[in-house]
N, C-alpha and C. Protein backbone atom coordinates (compact mmCIF):
# COMPACT_ATOMS: atom_id res chain seq x y z
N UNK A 1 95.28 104.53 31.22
CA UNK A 1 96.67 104.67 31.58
C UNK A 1 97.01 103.80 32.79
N UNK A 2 96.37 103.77 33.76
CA UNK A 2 96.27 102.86 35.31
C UNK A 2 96.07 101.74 34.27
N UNK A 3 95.87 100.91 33.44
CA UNK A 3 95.50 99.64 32.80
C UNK A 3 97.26 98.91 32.41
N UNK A 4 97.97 100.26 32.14
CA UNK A 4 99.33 100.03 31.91
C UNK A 4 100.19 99.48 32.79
N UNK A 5 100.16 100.35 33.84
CA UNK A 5 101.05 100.25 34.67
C UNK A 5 100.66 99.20 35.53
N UNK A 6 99.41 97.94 35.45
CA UNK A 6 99.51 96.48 36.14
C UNK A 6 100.52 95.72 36.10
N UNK A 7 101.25 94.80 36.82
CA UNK A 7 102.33 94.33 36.53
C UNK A 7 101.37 93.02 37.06
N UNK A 8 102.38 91.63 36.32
CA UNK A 8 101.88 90.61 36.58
C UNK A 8 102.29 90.20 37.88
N UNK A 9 101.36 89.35 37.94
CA UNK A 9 100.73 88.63 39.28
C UNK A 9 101.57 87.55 39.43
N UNK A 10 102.71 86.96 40.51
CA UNK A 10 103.36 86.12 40.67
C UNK A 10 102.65 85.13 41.03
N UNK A 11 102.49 83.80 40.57
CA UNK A 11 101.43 82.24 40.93
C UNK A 11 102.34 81.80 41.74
N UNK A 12 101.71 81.11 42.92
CA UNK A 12 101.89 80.55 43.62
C UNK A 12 100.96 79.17 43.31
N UNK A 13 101.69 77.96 44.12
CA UNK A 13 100.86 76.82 43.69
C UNK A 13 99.14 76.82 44.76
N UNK A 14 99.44 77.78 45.59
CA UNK A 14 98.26 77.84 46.51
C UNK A 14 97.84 79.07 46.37
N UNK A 15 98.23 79.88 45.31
CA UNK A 15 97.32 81.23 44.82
C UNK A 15 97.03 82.30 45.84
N UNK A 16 98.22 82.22 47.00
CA UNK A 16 97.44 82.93 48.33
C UNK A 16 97.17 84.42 47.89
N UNK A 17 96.35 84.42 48.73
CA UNK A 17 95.82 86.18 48.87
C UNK A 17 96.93 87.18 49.13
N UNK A 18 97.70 86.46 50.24
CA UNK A 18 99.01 87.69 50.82
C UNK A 18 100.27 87.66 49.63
N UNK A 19 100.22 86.96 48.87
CA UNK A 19 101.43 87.16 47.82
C UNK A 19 100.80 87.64 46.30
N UNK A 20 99.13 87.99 46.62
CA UNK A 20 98.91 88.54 45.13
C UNK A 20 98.37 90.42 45.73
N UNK A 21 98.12 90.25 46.69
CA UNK A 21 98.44 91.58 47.21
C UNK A 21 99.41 92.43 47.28
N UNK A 22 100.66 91.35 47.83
CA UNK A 22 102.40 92.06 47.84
C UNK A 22 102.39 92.08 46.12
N UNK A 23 101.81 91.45 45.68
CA UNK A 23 102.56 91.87 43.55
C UNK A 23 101.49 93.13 43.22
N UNK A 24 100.29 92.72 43.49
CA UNK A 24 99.58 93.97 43.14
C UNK A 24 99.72 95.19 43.62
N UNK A 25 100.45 95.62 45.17
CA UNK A 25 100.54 96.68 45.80
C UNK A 25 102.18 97.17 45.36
N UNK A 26 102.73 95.76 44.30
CA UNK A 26 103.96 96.36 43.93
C UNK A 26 105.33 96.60 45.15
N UNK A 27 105.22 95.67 45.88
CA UNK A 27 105.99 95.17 47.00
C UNK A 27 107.65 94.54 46.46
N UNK A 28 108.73 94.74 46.93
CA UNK A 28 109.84 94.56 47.03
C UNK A 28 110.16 93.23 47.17
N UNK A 29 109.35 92.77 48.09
CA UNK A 29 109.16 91.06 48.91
C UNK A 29 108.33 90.22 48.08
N UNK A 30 107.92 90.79 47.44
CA UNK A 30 107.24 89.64 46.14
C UNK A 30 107.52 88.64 46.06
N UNK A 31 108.61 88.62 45.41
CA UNK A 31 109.91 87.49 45.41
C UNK A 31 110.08 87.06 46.07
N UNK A 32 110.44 87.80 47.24
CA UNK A 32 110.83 86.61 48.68
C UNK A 32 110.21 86.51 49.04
N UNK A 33 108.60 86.54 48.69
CA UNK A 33 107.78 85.79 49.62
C UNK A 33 107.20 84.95 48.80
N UNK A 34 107.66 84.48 47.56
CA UNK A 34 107.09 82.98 46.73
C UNK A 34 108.01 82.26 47.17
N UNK A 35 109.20 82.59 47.01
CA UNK A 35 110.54 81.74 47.70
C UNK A 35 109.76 81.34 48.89
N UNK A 36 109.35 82.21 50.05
CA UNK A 36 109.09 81.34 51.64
C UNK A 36 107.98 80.76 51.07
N UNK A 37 106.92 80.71 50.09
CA UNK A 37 105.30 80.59 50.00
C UNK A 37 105.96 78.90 49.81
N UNK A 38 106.98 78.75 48.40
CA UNK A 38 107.11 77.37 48.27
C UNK A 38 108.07 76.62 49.19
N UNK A 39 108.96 77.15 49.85
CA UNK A 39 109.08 76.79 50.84
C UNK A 39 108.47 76.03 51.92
N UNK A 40 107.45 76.61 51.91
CA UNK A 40 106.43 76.16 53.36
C UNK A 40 105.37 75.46 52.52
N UNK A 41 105.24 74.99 51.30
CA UNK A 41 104.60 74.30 50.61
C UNK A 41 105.33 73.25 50.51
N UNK A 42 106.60 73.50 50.75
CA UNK A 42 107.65 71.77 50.70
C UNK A 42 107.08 70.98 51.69
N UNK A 43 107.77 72.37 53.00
CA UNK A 43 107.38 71.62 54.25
C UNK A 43 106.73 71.13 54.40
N UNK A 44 105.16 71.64 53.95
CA UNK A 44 103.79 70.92 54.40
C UNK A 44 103.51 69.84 53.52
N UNK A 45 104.13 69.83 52.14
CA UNK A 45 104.02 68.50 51.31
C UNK A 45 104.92 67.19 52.10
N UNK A 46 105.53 67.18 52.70
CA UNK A 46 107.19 66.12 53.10
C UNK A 46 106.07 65.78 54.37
N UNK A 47 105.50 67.17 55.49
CA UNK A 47 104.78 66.39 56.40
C UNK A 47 103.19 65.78 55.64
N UNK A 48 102.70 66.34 55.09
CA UNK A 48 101.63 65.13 54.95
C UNK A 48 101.83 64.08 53.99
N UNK A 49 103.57 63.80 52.92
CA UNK A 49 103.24 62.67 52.89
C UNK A 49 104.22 61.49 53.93
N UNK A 50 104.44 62.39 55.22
CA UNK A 50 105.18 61.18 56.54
C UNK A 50 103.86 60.49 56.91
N UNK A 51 102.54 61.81 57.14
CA UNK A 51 101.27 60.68 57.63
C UNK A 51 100.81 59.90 56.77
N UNK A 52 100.96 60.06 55.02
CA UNK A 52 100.19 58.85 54.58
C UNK A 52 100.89 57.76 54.67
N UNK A 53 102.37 58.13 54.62
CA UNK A 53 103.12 56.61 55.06
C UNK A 53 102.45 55.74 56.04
N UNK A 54 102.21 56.39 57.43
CA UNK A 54 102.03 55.87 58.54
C UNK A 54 100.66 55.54 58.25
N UNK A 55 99.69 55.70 57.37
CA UNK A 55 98.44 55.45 57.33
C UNK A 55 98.39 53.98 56.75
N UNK A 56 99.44 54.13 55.83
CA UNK A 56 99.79 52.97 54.96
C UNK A 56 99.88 51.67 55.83
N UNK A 57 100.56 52.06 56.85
CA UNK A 57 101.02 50.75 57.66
C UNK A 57 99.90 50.64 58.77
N UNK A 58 98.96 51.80 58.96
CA UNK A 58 98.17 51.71 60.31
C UNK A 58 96.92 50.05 60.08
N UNK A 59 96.43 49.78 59.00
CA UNK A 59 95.48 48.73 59.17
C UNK A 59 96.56 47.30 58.36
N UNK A 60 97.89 47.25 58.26
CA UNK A 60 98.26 46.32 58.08
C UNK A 60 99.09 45.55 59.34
N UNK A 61 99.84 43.99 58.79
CA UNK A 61 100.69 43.46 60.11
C UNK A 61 101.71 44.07 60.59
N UNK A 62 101.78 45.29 59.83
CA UNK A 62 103.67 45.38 60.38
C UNK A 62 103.44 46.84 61.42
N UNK A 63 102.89 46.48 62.72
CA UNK A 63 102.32 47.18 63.77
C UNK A 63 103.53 48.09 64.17
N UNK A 64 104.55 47.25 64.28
CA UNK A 64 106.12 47.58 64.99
C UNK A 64 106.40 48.53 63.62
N UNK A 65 106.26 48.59 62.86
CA UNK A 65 106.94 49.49 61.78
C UNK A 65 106.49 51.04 61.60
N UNK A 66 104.94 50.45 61.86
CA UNK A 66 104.34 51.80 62.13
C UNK A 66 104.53 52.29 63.15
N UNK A 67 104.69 52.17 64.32
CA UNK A 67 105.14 52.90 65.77
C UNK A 67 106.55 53.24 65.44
N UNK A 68 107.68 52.68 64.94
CA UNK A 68 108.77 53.47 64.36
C UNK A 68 108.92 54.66 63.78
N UNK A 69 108.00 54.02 62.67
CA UNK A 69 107.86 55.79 61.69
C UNK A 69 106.99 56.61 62.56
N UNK A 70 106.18 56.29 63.44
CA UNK A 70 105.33 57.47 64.20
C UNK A 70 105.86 58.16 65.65
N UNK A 71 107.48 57.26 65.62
CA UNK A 71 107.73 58.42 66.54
C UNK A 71 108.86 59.09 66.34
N UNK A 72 109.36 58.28 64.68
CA UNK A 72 110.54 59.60 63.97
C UNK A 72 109.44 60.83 63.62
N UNK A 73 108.30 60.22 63.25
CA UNK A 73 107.70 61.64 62.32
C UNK A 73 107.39 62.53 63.47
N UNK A 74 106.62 62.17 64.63
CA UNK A 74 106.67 62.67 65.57
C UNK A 74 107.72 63.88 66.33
N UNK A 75 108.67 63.20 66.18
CA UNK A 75 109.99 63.78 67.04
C UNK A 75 110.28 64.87 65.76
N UNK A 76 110.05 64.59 64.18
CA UNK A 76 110.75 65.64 63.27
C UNK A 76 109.23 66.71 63.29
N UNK A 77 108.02 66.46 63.55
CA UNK A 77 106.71 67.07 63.84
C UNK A 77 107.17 68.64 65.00
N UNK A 78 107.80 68.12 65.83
CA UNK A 78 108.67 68.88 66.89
C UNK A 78 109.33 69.65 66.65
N UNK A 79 110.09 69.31 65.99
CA UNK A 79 111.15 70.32 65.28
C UNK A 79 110.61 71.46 64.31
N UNK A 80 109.43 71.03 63.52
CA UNK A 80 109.05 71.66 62.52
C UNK A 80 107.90 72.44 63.19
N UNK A 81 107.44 72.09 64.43
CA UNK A 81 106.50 73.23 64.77
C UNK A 81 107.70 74.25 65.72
N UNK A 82 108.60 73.96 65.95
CA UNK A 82 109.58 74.84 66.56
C UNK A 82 110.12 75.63 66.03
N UNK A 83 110.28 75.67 64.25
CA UNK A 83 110.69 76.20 63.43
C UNK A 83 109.50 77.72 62.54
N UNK A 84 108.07 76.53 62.42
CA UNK A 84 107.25 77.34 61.89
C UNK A 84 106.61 78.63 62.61
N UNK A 85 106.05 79.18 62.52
CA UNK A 85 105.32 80.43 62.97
C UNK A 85 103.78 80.91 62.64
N UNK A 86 103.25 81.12 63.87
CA UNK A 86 101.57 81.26 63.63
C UNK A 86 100.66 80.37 63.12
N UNK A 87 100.20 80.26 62.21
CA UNK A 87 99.02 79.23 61.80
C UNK A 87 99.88 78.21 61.16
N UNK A 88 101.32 77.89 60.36
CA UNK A 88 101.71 76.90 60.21
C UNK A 88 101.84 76.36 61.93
N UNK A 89 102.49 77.32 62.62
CA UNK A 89 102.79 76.23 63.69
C UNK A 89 101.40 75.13 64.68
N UNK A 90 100.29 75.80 64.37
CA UNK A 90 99.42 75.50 64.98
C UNK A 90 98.96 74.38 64.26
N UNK A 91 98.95 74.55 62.71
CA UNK A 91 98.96 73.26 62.15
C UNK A 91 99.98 72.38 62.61
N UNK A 92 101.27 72.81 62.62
CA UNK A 92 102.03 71.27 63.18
C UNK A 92 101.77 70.62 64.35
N UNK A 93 101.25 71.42 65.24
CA UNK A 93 101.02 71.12 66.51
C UNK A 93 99.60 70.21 66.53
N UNK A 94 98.50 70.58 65.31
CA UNK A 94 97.58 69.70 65.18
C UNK A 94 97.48 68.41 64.70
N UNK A 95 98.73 68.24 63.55
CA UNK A 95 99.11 67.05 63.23
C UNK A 95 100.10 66.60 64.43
N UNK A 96 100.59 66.95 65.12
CA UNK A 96 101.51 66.19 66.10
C UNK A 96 100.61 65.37 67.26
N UNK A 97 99.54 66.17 67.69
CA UNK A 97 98.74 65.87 68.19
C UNK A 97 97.95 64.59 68.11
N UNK A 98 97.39 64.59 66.71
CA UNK A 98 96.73 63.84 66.10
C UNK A 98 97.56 62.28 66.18
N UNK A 99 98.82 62.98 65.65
CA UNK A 99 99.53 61.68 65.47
C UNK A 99 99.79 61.11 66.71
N UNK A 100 100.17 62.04 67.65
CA UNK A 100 100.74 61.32 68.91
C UNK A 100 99.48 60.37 69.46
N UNK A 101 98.45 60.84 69.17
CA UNK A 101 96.91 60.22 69.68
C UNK A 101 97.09 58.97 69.47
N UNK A 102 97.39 58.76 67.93
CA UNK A 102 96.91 57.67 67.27
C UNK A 102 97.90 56.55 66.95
N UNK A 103 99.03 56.83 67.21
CA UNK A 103 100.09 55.68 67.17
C UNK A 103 101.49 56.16 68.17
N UNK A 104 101.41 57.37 69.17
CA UNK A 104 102.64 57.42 69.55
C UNK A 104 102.58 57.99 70.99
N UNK A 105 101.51 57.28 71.70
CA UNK A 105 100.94 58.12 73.01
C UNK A 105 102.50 57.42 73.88
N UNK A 106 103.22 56.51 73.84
CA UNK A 106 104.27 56.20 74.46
C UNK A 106 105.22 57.96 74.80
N UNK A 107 104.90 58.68 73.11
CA UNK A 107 105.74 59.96 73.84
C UNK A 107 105.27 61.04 74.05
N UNK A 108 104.24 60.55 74.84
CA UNK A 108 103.10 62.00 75.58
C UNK A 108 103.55 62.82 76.20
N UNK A 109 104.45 62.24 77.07
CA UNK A 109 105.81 63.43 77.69
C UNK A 109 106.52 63.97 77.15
N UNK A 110 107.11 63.76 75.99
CA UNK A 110 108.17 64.67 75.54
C UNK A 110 107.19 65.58 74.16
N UNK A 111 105.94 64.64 73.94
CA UNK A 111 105.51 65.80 72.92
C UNK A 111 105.13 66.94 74.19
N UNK A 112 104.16 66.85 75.40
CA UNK A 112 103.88 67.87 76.39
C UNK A 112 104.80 68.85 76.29
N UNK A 113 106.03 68.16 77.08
CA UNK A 113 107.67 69.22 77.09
C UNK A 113 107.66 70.12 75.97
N UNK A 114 107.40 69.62 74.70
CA UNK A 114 108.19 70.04 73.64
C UNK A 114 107.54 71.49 73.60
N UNK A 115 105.54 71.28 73.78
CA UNK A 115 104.93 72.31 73.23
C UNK A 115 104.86 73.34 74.34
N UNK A 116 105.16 72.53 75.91
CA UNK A 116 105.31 73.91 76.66
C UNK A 116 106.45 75.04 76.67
N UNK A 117 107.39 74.47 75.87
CA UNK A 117 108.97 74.86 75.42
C UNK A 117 108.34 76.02 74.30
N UNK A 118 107.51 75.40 73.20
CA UNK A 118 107.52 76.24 71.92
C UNK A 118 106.20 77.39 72.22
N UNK A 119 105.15 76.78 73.27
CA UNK A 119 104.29 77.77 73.63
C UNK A 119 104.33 78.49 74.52
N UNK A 120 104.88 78.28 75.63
CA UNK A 120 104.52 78.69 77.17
C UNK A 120 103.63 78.82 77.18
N UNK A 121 103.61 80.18 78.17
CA UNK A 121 101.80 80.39 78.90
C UNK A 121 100.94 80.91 77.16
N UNK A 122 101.72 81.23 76.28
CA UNK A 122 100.71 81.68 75.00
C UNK A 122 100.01 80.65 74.60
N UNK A 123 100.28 79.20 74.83
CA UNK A 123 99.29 78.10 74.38
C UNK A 123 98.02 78.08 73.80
N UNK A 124 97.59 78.44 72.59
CA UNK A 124 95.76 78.32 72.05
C UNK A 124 95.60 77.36 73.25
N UNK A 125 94.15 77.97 73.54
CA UNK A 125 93.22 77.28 74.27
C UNK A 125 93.08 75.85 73.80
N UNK A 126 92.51 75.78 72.95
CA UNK A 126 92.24 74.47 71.81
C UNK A 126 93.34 73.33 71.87
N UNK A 127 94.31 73.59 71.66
CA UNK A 127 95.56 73.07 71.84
C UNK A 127 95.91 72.71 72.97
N UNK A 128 95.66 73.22 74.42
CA UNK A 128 95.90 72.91 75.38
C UNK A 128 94.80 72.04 75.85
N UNK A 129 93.69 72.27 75.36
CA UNK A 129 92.26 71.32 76.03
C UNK A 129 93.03 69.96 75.10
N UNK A 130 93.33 69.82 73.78
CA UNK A 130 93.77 68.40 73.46
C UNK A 130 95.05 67.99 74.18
N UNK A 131 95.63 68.97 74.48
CA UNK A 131 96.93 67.97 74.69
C UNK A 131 96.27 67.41 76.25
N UNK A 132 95.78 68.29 77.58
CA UNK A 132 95.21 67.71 78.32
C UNK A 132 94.32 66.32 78.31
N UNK A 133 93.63 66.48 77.20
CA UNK A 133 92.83 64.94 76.99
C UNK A 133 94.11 63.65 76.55
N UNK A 134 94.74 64.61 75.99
CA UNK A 134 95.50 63.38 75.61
C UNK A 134 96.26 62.78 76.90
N UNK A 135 96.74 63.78 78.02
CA UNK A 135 97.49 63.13 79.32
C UNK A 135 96.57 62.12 79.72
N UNK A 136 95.05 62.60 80.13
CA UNK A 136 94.46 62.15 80.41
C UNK A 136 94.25 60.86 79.90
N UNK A 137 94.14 60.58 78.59
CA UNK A 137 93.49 59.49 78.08
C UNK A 137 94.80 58.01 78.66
N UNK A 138 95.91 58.77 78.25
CA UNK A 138 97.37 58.06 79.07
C UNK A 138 97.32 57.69 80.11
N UNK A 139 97.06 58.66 80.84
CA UNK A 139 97.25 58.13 82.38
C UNK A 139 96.10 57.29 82.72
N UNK A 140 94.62 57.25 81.85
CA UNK A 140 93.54 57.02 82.14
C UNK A 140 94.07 54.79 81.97
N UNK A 141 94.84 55.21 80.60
CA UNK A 141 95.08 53.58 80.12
C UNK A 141 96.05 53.20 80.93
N UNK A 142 97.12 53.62 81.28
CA UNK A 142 97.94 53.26 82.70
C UNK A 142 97.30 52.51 83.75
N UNK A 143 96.45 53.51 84.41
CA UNK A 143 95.79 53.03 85.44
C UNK A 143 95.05 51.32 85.30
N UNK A 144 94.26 51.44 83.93
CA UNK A 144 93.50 50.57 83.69
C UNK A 144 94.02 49.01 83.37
N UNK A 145 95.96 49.35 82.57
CA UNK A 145 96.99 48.32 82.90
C UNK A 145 97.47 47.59 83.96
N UNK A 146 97.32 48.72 85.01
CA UNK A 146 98.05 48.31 86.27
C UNK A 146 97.25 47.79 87.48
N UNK A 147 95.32 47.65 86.72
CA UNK A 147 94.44 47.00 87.62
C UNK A 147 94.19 48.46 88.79
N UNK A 148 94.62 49.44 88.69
CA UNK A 148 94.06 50.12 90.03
C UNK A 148 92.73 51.27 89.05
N UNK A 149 91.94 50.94 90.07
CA UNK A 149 90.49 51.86 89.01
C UNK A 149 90.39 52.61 90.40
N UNK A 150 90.15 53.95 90.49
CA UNK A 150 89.86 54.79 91.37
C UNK A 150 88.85 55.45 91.08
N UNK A 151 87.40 55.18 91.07
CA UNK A 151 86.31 56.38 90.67
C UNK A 151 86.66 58.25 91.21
N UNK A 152 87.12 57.75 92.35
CA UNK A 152 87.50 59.23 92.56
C UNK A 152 88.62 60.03 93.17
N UNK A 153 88.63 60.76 93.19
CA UNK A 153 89.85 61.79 93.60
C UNK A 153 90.88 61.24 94.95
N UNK A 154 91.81 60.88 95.10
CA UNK A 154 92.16 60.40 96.36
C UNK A 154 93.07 61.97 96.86
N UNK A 155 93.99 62.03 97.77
CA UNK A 155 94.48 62.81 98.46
C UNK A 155 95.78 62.56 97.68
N UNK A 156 96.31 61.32 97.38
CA UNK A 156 97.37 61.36 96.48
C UNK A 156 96.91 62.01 95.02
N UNK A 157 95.86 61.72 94.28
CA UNK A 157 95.26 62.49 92.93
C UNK A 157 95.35 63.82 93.04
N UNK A 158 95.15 64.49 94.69
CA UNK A 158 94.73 65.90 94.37
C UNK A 158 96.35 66.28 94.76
N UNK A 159 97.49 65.98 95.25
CA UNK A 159 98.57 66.27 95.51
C UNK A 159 99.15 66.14 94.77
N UNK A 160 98.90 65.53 93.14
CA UNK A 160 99.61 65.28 92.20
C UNK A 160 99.16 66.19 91.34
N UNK A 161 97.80 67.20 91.36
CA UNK A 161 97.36 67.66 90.54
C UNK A 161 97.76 68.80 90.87
């Protein structure tokens, strides 16, 4: 008799666990949570294919084209971890990261701003040790532009820190 009363299982294209639980426990939100499931399957399809674009252009001549698209995707990376919640957002914040590393360290400041805005003091650890390397690695190539090499700490370094 319990064999009867199974109701089918709503598919999702990523089969998650939390939306075959809400159908099996016979949940109200079923529905609205394939609606958000593909939803946030858009989202995450539109952002990973902005990085293969940019991958596209990373080992060819058109250098300037790729720093374009990497600091629209960037700047819309922002928005979309401002929007998402919990482990999506931490994913956006890992691709923003990534990206800012690798073609868009020009906006190390405003990605910083953005995530102390969307994190505050809650910041993952993890997240905060990269974005730190990443100031670092900035300010590290600054220095190394502008000819001044300081092995160590000056009184201006520690007043800035």
């Amino acid at each position: 008799m319990n064999q009867n009363k199974q109701e089918a299982v709503p598919t999702s294209p990523f089969g998650s666990r939390r939306e075959r639980s809400l159908a099996q426990n016979g949940h109200q939100d079923a529905a609205m949570s394939t609606g958000c499931l593909q939803e946030r399957s858009e989202r995450i399809k539109k952002a990973q294919e902005a990085i293969e674009t940019l991958l596209l252009y990373r080992d060819s001549e058109h250098r300037h084209q790729a720093y374009k698209i990497a600091v629209r995707e960037v700047r819309w990376l922002i928005g979309v971890a401002r929007t998402f919640d919990g482990q999506d957002r931490e994913w956006a914040t890992r691709k923003l990261l990534w990206l800012t590393s690798w073609q868009a360290m020009p906006l190390i400041n405003e990605v910083e701003k953005a995530l102390n805005e969307i994190f505050g003091e809650a910041m993952p650890t993890r997240l905060a040790g990269w974005l730190a390397a990443l100031v670092k690695k900035q300010k590290d190539y600054i220095r190394s532009k502008s000819g001044v090499h300081r092995p160590g700490k000056t009184a201006r370094d520690r007043a800035a820190d």
